[in-house]
Each structure stands twice: as C-alpha cells, then as structure tokens.
PDB file of N, CA and C in Angstrom:
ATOM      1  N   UNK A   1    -105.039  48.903 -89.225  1.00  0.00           N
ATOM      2  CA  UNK A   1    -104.076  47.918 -89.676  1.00  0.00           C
ATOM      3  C   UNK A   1    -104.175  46.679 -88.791  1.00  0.00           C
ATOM      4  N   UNK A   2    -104.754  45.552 -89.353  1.00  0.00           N
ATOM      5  CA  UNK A   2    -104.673  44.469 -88.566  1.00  0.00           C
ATOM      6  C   UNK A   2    -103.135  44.086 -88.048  1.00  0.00           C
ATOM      7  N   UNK A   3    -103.054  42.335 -87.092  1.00  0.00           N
ATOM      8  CA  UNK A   3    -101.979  42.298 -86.629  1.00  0.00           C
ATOM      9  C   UNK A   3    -101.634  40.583 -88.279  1.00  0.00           C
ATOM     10  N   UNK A   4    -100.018  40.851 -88.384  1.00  0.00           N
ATOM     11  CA  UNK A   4     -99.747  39.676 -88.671  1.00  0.00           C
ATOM     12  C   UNK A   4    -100.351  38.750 -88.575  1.00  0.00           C
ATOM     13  N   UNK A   5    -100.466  37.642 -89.455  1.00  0.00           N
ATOM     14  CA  UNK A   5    -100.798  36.040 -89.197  1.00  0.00           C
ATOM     15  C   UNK A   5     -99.798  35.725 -88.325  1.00  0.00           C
ATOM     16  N   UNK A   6    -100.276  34.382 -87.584  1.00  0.00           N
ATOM     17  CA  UNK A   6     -99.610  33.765 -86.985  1.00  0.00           C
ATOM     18  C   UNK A   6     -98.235  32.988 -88.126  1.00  0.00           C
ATOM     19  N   UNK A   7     -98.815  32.323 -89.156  1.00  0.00           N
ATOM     20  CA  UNK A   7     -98.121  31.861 -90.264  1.00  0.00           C
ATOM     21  C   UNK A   7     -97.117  32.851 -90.584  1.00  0.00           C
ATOM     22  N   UNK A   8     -97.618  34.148 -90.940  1.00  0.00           N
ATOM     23  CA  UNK A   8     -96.652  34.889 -91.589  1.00  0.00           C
ATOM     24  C   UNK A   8     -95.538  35.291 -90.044  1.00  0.00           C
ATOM     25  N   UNK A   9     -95.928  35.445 -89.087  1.00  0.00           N
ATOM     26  CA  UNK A   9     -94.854  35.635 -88.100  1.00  0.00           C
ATOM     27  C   UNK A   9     -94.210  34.248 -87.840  1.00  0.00           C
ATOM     28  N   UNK A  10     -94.603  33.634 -88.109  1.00  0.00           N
ATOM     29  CA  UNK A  10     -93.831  32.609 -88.348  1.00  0.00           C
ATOM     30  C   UNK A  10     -92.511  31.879 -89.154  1.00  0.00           C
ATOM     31  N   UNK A  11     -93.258  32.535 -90.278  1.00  0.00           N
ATOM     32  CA  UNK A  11     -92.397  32.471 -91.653  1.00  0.00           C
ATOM     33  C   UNK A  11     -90.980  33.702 -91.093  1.00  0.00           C
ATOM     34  N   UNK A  12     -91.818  34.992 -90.587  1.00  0.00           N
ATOM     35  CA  UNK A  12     -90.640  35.788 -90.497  1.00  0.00           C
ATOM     36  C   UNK A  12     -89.541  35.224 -90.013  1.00  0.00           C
ATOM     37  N   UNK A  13     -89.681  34.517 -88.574  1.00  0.00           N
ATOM     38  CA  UNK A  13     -89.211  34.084 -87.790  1.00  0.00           C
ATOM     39  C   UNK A  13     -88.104  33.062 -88.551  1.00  0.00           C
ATOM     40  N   UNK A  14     -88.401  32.063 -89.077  1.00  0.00           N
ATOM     41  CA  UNK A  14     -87.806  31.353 -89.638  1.00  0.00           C
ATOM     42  C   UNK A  14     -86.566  31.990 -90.484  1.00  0.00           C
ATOM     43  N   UNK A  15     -87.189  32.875 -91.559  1.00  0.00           N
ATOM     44  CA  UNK A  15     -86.274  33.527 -92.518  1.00  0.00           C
ATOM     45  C   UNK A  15     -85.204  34.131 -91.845  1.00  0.00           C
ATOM     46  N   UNK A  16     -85.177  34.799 -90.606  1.00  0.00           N
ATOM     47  CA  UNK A  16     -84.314  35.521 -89.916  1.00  0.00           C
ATOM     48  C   UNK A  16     -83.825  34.423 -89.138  1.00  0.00           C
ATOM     49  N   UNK A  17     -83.691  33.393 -88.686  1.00  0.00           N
ATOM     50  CA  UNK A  17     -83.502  32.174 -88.330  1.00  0.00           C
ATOM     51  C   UNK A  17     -82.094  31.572 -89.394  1.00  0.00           C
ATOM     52  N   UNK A  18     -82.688  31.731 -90.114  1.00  0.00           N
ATOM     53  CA  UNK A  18     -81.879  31.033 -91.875  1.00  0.00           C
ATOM     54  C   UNK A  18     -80.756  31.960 -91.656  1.00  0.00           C
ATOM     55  N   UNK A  19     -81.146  33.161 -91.509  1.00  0.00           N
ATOM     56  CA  UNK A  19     -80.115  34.359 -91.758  1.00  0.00           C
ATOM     57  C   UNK A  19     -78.663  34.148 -90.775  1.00  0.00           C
ATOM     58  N   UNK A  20     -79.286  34.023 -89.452  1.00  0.00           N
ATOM     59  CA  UNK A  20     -78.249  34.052 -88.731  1.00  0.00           C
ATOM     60  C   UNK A  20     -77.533  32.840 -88.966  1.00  0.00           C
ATOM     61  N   UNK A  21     -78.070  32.022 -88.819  1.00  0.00           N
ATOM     62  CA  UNK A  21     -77.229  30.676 -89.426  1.00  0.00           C
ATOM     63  C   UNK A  21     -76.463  30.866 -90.205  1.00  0.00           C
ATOM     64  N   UNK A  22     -76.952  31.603 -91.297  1.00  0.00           N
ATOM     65  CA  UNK A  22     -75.472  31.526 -92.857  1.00  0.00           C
ATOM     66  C   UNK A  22     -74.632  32.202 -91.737  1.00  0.00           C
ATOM     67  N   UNK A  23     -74.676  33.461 -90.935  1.00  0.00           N
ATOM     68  CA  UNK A  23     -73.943  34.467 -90.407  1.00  0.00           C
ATOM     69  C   UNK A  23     -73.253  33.610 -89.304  1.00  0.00           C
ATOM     70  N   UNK A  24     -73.361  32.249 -88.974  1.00  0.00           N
ATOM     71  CA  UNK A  24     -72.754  31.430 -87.823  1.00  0.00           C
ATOM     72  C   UNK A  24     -72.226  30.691 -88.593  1.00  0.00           C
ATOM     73  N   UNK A  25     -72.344  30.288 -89.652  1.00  0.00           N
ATOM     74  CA  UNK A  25     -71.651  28.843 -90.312  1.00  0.00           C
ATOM     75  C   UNK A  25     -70.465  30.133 -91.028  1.00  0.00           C
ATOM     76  N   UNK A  26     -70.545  30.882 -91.499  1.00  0.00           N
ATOM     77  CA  UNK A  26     -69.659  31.959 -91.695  1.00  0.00           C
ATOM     78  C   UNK A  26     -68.706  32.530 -90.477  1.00  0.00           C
ATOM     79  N   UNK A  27     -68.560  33.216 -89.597  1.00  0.00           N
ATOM     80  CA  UNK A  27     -68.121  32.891 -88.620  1.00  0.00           C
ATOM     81  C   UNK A  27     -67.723  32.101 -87.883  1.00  0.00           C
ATOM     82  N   UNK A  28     -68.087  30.616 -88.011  1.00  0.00           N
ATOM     83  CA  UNK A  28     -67.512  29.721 -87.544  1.00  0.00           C
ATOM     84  C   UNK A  28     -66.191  29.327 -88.524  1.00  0.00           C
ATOM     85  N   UNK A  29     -66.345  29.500 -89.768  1.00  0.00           N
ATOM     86  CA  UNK A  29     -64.867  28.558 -90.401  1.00  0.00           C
ATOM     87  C   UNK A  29     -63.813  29.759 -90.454  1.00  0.00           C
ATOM     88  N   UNK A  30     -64.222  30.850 -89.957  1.00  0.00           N
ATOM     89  CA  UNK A  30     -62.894  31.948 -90.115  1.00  0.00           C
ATOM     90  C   UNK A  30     -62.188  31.749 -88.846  1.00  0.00           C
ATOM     91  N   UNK A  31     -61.148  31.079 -88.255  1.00  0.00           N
ATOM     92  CA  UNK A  31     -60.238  31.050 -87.326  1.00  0.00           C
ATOM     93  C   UNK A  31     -59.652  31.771 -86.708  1.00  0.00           C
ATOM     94  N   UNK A  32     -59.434  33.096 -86.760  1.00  0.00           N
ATOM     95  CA  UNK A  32     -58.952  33.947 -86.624  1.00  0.00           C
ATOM     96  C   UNK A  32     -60.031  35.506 -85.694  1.00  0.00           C
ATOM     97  N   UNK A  33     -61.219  34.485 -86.344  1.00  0.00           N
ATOM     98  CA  UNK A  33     -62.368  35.108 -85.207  1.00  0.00           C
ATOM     99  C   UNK A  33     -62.707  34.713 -83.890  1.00  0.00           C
ATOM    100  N   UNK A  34     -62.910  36.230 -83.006  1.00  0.00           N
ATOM    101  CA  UNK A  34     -63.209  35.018 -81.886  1.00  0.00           C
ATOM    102  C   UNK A  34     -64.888  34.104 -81.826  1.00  0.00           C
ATOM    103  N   UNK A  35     -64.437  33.088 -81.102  1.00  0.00           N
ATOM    104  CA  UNK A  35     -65.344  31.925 -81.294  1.00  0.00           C
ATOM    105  C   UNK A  35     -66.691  32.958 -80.804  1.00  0.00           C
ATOM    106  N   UNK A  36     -66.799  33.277 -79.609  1.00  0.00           N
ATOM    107  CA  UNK A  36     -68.029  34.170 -79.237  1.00  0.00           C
ATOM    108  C   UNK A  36     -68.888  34.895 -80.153  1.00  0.00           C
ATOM    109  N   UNK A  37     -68.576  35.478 -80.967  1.00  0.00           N
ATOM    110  CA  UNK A  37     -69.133  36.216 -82.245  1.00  0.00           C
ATOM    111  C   UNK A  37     -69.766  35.367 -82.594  1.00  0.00           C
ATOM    112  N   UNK A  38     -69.505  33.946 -83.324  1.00  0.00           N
ATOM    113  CA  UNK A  38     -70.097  32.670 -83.861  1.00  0.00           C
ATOM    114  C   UNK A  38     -71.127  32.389 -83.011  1.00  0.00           C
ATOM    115  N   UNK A  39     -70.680  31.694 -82.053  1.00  0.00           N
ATOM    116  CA  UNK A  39     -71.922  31.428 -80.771  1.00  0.00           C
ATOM    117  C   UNK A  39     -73.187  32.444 -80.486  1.00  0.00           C
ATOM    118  N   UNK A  40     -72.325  33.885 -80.689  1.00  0.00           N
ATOM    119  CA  UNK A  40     -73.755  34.533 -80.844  1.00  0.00           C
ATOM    120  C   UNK A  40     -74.712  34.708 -81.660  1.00  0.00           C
ATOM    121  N   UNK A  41     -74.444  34.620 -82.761  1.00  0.00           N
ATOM    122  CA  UNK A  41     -75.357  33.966 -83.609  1.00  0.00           C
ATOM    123  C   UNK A  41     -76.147  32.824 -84.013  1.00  0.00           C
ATOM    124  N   UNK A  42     -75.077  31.803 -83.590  1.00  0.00           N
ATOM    125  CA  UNK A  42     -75.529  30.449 -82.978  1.00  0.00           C
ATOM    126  C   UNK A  42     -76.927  30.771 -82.287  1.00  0.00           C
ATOM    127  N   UNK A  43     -76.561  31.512 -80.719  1.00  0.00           N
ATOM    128  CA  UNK A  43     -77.948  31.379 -80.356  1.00  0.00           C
ATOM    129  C   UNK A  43     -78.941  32.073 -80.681  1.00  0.00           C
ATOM    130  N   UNK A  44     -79.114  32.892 -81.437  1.00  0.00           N
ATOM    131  CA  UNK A  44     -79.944  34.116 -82.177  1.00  0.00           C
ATOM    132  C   UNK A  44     -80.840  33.031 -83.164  1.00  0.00           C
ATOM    133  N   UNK A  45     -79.914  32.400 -83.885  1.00  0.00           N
ATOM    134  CA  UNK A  45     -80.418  31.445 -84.648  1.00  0.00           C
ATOM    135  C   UNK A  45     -81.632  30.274 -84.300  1.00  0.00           C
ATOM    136  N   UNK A  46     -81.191  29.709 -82.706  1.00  0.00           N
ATOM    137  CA  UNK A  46     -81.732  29.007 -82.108  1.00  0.00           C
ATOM    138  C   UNK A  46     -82.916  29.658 -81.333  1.00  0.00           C
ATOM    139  N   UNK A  47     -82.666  30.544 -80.971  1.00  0.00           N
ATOM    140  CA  UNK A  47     -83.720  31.167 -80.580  1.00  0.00           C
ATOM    141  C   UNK A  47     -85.124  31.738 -81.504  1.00  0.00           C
ATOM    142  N   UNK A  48     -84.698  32.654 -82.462  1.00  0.00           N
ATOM    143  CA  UNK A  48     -85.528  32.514 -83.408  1.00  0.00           C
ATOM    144  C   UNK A  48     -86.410  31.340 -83.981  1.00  0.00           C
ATOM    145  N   UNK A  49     -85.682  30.345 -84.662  1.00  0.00           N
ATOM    146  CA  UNK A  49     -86.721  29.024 -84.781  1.00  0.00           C
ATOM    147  C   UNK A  49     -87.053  28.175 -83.877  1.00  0.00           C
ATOM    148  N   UNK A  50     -87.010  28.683 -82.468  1.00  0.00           N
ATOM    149  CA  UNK A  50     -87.993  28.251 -81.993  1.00  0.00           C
ATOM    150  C   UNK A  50     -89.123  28.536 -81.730  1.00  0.00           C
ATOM    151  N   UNK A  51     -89.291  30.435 -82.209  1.00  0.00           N
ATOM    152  CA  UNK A  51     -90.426  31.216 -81.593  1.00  0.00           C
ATOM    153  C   UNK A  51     -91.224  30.968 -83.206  1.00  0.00           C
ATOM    154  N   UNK A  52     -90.278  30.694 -83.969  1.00  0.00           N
ATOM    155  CA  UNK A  52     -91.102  30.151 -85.331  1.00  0.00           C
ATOM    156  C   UNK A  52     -92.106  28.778 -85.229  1.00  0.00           C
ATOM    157  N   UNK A  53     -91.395  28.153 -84.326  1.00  0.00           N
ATOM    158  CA  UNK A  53     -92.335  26.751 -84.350  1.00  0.00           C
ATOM    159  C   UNK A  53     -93.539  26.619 -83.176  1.00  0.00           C
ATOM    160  N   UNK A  54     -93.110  28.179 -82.236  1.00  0.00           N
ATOM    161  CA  UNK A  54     -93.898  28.374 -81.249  1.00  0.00           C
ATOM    162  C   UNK A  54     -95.449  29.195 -81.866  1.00  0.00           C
ATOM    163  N   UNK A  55     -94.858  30.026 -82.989  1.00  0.00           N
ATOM    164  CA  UNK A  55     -95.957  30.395 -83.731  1.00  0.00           C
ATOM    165  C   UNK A  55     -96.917  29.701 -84.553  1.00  0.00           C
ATOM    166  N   UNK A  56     -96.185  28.847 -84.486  1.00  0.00           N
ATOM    167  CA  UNK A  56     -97.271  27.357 -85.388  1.00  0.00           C
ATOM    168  C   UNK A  56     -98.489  26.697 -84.632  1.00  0.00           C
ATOM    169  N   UNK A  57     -98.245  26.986 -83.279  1.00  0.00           N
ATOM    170  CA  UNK A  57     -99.388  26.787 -82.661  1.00  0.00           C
ATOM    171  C   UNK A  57    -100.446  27.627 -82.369  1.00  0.00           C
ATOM    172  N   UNK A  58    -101.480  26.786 -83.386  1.00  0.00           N
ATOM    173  CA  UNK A  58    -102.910  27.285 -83.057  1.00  0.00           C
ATOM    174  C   UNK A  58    -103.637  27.476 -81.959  1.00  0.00           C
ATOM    175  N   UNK A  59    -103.215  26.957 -81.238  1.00  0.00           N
ATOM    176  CA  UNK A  59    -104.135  26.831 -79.876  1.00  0.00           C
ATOM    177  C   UNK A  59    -103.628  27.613 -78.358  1.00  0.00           C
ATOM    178  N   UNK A  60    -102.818  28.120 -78.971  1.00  0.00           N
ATOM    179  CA  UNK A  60    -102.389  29.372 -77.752  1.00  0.00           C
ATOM    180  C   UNK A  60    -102.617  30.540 -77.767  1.00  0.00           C
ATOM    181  N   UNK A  61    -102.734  31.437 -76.983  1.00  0.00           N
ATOM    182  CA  UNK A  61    -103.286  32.396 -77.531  1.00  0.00           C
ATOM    183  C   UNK A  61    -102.007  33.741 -77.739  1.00  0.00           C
ATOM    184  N   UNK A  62    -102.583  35.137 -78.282  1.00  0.00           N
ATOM    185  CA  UNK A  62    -101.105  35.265 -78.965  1.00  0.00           C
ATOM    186  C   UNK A  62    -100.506  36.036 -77.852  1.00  0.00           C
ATOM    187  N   UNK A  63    -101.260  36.489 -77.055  1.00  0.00           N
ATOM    188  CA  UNK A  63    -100.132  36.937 -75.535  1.00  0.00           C
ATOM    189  C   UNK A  63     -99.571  35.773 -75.209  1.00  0.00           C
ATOM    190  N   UNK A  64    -100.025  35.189 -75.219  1.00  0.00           N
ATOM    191  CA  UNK A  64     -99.056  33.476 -74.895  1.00  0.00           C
ATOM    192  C   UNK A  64     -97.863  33.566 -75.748  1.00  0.00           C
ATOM    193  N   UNK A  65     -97.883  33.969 -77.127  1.00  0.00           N
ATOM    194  CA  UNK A  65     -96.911  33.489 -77.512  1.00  0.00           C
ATOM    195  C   UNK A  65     -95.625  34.304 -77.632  1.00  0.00           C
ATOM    196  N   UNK A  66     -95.827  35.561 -77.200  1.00  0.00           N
ATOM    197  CA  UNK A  66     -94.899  36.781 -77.418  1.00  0.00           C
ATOM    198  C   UNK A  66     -94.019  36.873 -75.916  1.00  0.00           C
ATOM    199  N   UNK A  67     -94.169  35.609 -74.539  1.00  0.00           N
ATOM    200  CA  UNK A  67     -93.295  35.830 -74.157  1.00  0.00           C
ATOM    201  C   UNK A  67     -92.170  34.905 -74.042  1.00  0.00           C
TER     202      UNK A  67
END
C-alpha cells in the first residue's frame, strides 16, 4: 500500500479544517457555552489548515512535513 499524495493529505487536511470551523462558528453564537470549547476548536481549525498549506509544498521533504 503506497503512502497518500501530498495533495490528497492535503485536501484531508483542509476538509477537517472546514469541519472544525462549522464546529467553532457553532459554538461560538451559543452563549451559554463556555467560551473555551469554541476556542478549542478555533485552534484545531487553525492548526489543521496550516499543515494543509504546509502540504502544498513540493519541495520539502515528507519527514519535513509531519513535524
């Protein structure tokens, strides 16, 4: 079994990216939640698309990019 594309781990990345977001913009307008819950997804979100845009690079190699 080969490994993933870089593209397609990429794409993953993103999609689960998207995800947490709805799950933070959701959490954020319920008031009654605490704010932390939100934020953590917040950064889940942020974190993810960045390892998405980190996967876009061709020129690193892929132990490079997994830490």
């Amino acid at each position: 079994m080969s490994a993933p594309s870089r593209e397609a781990l990429s794409s993953a990345f993103h999609t689960q990216a998207r995800s947490d977001w709805a799950v933070y913009l959701h959490l954020a307008a319920l008031p009654e939640h605490p704010r932390c819950h939100a934020l953590h997804y917040l950064q889940m979100a942020t974190e993810k698309l960045g390892k998405a845009y980190r996967f876009r690079d061709t020129t690193a190699r892929r132990l490079r990019l997994r830490k």
